[in-house]
C-alpha atoms as a PDB file:
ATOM      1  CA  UNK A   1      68.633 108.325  99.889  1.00  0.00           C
ATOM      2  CA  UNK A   2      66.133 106.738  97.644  1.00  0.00           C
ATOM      3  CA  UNK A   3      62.743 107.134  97.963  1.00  0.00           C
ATOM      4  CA  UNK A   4      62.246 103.577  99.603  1.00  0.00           C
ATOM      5  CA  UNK A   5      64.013 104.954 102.371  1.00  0.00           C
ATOM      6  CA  UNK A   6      60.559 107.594 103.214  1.00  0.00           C
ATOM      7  CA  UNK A   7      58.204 105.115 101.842  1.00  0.00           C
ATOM      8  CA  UNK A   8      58.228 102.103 100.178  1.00  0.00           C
ATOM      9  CA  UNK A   9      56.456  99.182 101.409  1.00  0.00           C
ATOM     10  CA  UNK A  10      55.764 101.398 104.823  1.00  0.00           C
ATOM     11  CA  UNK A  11      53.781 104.423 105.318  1.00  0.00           C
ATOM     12  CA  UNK A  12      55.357 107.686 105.963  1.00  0.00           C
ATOM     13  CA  UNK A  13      56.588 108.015 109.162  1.00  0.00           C
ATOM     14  CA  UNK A  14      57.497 110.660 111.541  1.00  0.00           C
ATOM     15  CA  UNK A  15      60.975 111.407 111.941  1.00  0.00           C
ATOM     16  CA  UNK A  16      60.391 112.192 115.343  1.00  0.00           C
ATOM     17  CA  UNK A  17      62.106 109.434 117.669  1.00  0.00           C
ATOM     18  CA  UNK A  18      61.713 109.280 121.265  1.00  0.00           C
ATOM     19  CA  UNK A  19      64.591 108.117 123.221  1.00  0.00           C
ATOM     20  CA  UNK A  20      62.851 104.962 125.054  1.00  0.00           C
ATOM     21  CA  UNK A  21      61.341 104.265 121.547  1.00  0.00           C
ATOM     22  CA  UNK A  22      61.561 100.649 122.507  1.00  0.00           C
ATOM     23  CA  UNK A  23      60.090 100.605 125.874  1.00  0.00           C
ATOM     24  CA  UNK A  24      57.210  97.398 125.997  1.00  0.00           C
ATOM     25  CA  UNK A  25      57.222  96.624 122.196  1.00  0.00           C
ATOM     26  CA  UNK A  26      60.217  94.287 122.232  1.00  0.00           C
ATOM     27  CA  UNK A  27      60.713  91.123 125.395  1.00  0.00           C
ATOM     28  CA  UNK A  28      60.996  87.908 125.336  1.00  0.00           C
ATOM     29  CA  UNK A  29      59.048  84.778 126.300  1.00  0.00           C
ATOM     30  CA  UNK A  30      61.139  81.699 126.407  1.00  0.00           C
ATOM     31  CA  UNK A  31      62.602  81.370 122.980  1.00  0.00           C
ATOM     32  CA  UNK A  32      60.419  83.694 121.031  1.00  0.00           C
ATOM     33  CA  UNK A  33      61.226  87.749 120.813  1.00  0.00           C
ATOM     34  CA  UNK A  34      58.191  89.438 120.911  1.00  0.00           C
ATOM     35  CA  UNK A  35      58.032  92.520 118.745  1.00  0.00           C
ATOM     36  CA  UNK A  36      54.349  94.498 119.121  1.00  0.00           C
ATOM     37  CA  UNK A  37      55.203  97.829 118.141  1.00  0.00           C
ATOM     38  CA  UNK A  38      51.053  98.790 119.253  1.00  0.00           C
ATOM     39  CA  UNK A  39      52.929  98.277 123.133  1.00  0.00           C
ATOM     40  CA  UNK A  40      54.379 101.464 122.890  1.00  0.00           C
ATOM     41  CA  UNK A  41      53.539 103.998 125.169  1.00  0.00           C
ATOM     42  CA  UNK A  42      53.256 106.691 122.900  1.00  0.00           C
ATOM     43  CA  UNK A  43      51.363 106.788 119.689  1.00  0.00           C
ATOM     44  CA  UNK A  44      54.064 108.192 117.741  1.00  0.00           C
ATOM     45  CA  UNK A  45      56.110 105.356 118.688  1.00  0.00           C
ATOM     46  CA  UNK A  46      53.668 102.655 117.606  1.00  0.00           C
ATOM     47  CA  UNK A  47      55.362 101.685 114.603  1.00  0.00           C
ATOM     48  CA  UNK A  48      58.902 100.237 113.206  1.00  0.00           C
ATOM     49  CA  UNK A  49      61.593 103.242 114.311  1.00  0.00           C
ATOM     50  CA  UNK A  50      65.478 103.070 114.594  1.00  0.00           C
ATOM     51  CA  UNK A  51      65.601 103.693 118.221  1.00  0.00           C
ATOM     52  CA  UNK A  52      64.306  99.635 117.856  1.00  0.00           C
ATOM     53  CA  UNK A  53      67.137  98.567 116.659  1.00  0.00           C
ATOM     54  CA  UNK A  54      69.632  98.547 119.675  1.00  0.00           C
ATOM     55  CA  UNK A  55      67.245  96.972 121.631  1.00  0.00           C
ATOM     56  CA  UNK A  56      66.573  93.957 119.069  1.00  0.00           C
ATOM     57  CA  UNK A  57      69.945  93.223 118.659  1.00  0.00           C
ATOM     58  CA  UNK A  58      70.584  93.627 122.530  1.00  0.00           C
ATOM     59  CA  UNK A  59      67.902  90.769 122.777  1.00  0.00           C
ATOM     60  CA  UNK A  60      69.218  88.660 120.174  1.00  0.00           C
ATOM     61  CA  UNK A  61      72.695  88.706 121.610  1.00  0.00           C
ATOM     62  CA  UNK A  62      71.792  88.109 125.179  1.00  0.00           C
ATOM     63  CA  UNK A  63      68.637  85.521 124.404  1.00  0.00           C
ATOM     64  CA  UNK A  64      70.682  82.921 121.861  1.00  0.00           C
ATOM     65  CA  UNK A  65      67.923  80.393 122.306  1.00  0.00           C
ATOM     66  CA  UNK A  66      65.728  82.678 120.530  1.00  0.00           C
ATOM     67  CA  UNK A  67      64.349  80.736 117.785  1.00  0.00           C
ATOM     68  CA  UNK A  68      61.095  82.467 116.374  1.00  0.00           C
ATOM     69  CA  UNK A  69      60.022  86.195 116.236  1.00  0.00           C
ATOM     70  CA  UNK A  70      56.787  87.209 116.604  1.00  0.00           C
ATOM     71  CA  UNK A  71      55.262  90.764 114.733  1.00  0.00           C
ATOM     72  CA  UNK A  72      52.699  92.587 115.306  1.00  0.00           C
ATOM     73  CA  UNK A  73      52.976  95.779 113.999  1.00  0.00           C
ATOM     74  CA  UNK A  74      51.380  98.429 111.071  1.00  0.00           C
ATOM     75  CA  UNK A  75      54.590  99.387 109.595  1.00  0.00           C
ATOM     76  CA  UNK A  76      57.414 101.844 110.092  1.00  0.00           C
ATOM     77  CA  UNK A  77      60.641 103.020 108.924  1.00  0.00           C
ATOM     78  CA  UNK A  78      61.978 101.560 105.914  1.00  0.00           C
ATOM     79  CA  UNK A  79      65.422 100.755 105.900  1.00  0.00           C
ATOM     80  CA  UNK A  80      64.875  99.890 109.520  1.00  0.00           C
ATOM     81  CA  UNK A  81      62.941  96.858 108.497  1.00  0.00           C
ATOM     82  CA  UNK A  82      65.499  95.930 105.702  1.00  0.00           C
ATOM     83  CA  UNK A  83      68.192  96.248 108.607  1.00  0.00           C
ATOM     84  CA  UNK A  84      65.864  94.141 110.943  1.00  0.00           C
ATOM     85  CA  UNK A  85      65.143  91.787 107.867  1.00  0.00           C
ATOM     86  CA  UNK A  86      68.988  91.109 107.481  1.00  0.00           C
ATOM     87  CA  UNK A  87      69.381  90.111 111.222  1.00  0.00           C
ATOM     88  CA  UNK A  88      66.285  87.778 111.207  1.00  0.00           C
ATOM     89  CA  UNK A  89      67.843  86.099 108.331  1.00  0.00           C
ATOM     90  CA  UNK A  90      71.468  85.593 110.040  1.00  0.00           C
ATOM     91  CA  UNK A  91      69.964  84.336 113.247  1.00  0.00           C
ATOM     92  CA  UNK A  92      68.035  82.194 110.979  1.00  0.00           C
ATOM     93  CA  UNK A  93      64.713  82.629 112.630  1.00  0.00           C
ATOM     94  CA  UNK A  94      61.211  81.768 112.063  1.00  0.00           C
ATOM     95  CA  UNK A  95      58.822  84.328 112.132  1.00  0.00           C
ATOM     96  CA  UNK A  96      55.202  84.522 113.450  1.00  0.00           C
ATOM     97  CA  UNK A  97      52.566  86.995 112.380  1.00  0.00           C
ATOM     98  CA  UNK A  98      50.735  87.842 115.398  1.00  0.00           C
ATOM     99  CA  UNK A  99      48.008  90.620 115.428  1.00  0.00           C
ATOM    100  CA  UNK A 100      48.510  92.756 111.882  1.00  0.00           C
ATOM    101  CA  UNK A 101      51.938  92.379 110.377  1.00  0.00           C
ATOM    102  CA  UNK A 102      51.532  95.288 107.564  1.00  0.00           C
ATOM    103  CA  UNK A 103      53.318  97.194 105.208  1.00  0.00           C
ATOM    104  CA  UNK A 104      56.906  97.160 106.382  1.00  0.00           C
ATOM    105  CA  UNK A 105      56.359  94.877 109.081  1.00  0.00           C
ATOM    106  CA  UNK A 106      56.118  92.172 106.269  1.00  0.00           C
ATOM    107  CA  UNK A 107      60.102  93.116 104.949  1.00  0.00           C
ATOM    108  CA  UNK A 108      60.839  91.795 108.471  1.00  0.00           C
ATOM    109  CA  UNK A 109      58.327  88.814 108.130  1.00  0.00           C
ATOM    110  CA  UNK A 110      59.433  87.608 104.961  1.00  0.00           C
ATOM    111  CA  UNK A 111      62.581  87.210 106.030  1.00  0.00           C
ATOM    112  CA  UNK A 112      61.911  84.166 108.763  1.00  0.00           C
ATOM    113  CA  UNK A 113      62.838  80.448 107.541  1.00  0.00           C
ATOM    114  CA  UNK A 114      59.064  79.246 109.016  1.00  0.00           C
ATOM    115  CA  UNK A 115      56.858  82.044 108.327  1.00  0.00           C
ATOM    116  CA  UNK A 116      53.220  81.683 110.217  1.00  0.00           C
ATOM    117  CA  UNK A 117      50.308  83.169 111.040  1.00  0.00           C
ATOM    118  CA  UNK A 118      48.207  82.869 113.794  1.00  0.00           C
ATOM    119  CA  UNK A 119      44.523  82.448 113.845  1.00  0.00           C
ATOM    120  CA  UNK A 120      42.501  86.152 113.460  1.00  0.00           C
ATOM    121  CA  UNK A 121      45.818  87.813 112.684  1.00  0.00           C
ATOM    122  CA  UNK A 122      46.597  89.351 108.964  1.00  0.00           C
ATOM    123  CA  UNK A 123      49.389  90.399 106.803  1.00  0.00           C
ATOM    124  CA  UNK A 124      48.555  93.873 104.979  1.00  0.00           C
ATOM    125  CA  UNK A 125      50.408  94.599 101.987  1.00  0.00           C
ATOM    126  CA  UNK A 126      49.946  98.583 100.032  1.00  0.00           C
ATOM    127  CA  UNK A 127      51.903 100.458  97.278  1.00  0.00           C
ATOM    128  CA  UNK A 128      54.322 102.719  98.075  1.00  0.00           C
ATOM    129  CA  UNK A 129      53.264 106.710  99.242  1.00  0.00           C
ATOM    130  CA  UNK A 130      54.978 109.746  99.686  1.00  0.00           C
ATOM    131  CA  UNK A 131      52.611 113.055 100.210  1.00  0.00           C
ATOM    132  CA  UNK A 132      53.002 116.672  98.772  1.00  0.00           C
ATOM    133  CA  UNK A 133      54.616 117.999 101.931  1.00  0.00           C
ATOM    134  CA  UNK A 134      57.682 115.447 102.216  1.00  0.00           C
ATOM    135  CA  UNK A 135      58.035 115.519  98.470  1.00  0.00           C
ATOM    136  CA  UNK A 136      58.438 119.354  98.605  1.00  0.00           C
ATOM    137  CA  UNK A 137      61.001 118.904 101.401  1.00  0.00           C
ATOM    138  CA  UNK A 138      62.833 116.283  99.890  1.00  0.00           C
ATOM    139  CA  UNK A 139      63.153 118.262  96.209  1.00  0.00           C
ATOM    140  CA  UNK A 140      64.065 122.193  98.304  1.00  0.00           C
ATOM    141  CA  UNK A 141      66.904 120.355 100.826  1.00  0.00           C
ATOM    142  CA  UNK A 142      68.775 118.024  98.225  1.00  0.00           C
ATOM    143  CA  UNK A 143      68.136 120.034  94.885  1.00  0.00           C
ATOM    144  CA  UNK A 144      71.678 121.516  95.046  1.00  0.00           C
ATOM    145  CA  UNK A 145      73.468 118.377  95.685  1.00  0.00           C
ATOM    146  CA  UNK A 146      71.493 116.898  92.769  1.00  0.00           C
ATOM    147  CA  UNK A 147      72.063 119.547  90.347  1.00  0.00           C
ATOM    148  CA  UNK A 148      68.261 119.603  89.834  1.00  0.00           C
ATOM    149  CA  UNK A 149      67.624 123.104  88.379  1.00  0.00           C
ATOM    150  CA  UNK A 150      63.612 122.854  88.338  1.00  0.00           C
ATOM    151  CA  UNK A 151      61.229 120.600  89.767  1.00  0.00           C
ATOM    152  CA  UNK A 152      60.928 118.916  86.157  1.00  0.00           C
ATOM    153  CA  UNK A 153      64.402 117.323  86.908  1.00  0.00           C
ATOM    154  CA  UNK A 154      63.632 116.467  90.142  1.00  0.00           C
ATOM    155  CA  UNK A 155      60.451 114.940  88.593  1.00  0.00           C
ATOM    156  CA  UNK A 156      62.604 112.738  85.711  1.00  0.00           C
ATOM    157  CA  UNK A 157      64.940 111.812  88.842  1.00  0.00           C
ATOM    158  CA  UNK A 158      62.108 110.664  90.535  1.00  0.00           C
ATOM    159  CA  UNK A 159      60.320 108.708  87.792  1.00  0.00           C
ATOM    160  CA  UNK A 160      63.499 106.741  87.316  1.00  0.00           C
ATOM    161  CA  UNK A 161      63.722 105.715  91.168  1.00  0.00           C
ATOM    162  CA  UNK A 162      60.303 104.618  91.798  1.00  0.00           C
ATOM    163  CA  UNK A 163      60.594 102.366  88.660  1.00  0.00           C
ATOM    164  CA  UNK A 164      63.953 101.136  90.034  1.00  0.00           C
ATOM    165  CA  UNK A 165      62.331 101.028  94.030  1.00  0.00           C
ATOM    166  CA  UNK A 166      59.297  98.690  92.562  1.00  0.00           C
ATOM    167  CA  UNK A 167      61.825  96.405  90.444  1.00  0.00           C
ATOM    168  CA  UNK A 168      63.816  95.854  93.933  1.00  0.00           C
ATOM    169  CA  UNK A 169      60.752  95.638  96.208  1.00  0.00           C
ATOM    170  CA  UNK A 170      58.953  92.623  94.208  1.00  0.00           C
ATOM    171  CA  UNK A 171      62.450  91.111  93.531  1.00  0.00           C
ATOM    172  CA  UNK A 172      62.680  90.653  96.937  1.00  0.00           C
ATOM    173  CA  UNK A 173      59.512  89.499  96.959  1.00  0.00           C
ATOM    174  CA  UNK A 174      59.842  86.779  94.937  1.00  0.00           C
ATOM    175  CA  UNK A 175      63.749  85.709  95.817  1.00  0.00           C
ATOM    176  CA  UNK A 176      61.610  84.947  99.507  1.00  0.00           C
ATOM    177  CA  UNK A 177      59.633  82.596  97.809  1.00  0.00           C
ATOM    178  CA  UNK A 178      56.686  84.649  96.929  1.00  0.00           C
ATOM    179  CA  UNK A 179      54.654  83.814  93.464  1.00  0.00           C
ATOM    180  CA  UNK A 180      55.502  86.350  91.021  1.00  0.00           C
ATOM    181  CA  UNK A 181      51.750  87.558  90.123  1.00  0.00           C
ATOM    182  CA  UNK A 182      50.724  87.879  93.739  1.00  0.00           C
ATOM    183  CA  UNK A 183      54.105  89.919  94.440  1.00  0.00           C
ATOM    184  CA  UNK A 184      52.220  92.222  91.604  1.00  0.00           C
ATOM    185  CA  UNK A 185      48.846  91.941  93.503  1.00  0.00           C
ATOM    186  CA  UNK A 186      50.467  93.173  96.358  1.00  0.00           C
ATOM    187  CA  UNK A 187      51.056  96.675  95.280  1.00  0.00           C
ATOM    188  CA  UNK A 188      47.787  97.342  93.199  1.00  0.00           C
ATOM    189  CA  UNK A 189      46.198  99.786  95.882  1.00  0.00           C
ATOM    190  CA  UNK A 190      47.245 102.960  96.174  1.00  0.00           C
ATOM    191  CA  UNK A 191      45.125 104.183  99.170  1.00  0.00           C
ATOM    192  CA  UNK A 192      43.918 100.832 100.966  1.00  0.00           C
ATOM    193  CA  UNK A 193      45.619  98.232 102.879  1.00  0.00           C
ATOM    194  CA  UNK A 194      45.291  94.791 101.292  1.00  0.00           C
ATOM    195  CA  UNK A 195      44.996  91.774 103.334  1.00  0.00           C
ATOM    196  CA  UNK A 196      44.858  88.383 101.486  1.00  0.00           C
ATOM    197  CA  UNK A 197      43.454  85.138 103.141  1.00  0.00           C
ATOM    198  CA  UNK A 198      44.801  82.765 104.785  1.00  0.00           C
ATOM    199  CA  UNK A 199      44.442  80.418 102.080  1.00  0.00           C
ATOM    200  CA  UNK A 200      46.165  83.178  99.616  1.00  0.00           C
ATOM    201  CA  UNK A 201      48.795  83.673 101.665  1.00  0.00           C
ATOM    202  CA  UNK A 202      49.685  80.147 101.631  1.00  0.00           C
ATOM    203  CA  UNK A 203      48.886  79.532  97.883  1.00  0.00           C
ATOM    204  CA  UNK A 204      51.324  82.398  97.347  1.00  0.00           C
ATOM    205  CA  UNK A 205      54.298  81.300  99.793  1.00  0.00           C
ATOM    206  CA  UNK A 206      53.964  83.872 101.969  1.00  0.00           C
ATOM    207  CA  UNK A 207      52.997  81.605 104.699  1.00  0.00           C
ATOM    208  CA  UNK A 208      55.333  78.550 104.564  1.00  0.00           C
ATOM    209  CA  UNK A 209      57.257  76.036 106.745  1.00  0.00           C
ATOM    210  CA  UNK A 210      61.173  76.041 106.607  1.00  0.00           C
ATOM    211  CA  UNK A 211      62.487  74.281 103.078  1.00  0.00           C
END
């Protein structure tokens, strides 16, 4: 578990997951998924969580006209938005930014063939975070498996990976098309969202119709 897998590109999230997780963030309106993680019933499910992954897939399998998805969302779960990522890329989809598509909502974005934006909507990008409390957790339930004696090892271990979790986020970046020096723009605030312009988005190739 790296720390990408708390964190990067996504705030950190509760572990917490309710069973019905899914319940009015993901349906479908003739061929375009809807995915507005705000739908959810309960706050703590208002963001990108595993128990939305079943459900996506479900609707992917049983919907195979679906051609574009559409995001609204402030982020979530990691590796559940590189999983959901991968799968918009094999069912080569275009994706739609519909609302606020932020943090790691815009993993899953990048990943459409036609990426868009509607009119009023934005696309929030931030650097990675992980506070004291998870850190602490982290370092006390994996120190013996790591062999890290003090928190100064778990501190050199941890230099290392957030070196090695920024070289893979804005490689990823740019291998979507994304100009190099914004992929460095987008990670220059530590505490507030950014959210480009329109015409920086598309000046940077975030926005873009299918090659």
């Amino acid at each position: 578990m790296r720390v990408s897998t708390v964190a990067a590109f996504g705030f950190a999230v509760n572990a917490g997951l309710s069973g019905t997780a899914w319940a009015d963030k993901l349906s479908v309106e003739g061929d375009v998924l809807i995915y507005d993680t705000n739908l959810a019933a309960l706050s703590q499910d208002q963001e990108i969580l595993a128990t939305d992954l079943p459900r996506f897939k479900t609707l992917l399998r049983e919907n195979p006209d679906i051609k574009t998805l559409r995001l609204n969302s402030p982020g979530g779960i990691v590796w559940v938005g590189e999983e959901m990522a991968h799968i918009v890329e094999d069912y080569e989809l275009d994706t739609v930014a519909g609302g606020e598509c932020s943090s790691t909502c815009v993993l899953v974005f990048l990943a459409g063939q036609e990426r868009q934006m509607t009119r009023g909507s934005k696309i929030g990008f931030h650097q990675t975070n992980w506070n004291p409390s998870s850190v602490e957790s982290y370092y006390n339930n994996r120190k013996d498996d790591n062999g890290w004696q003090t928190p100064f090892d778990f501190a050199s271990w941890m230099y290392q990976d957030t070196q090695t979790e920024v070289y893979l986020g804005l490689t990823n970046l740019v291998e979507r098309g994304v100009d190099a020096a914004f992929a460095i723009e987008t990670i220059r605030s530590n505490v507030d969202v950014w959210f480009p312009s329109r015409k920086e988005l598309v000046a940077a190739g975030v926005l873009r119709d299918a090659p």
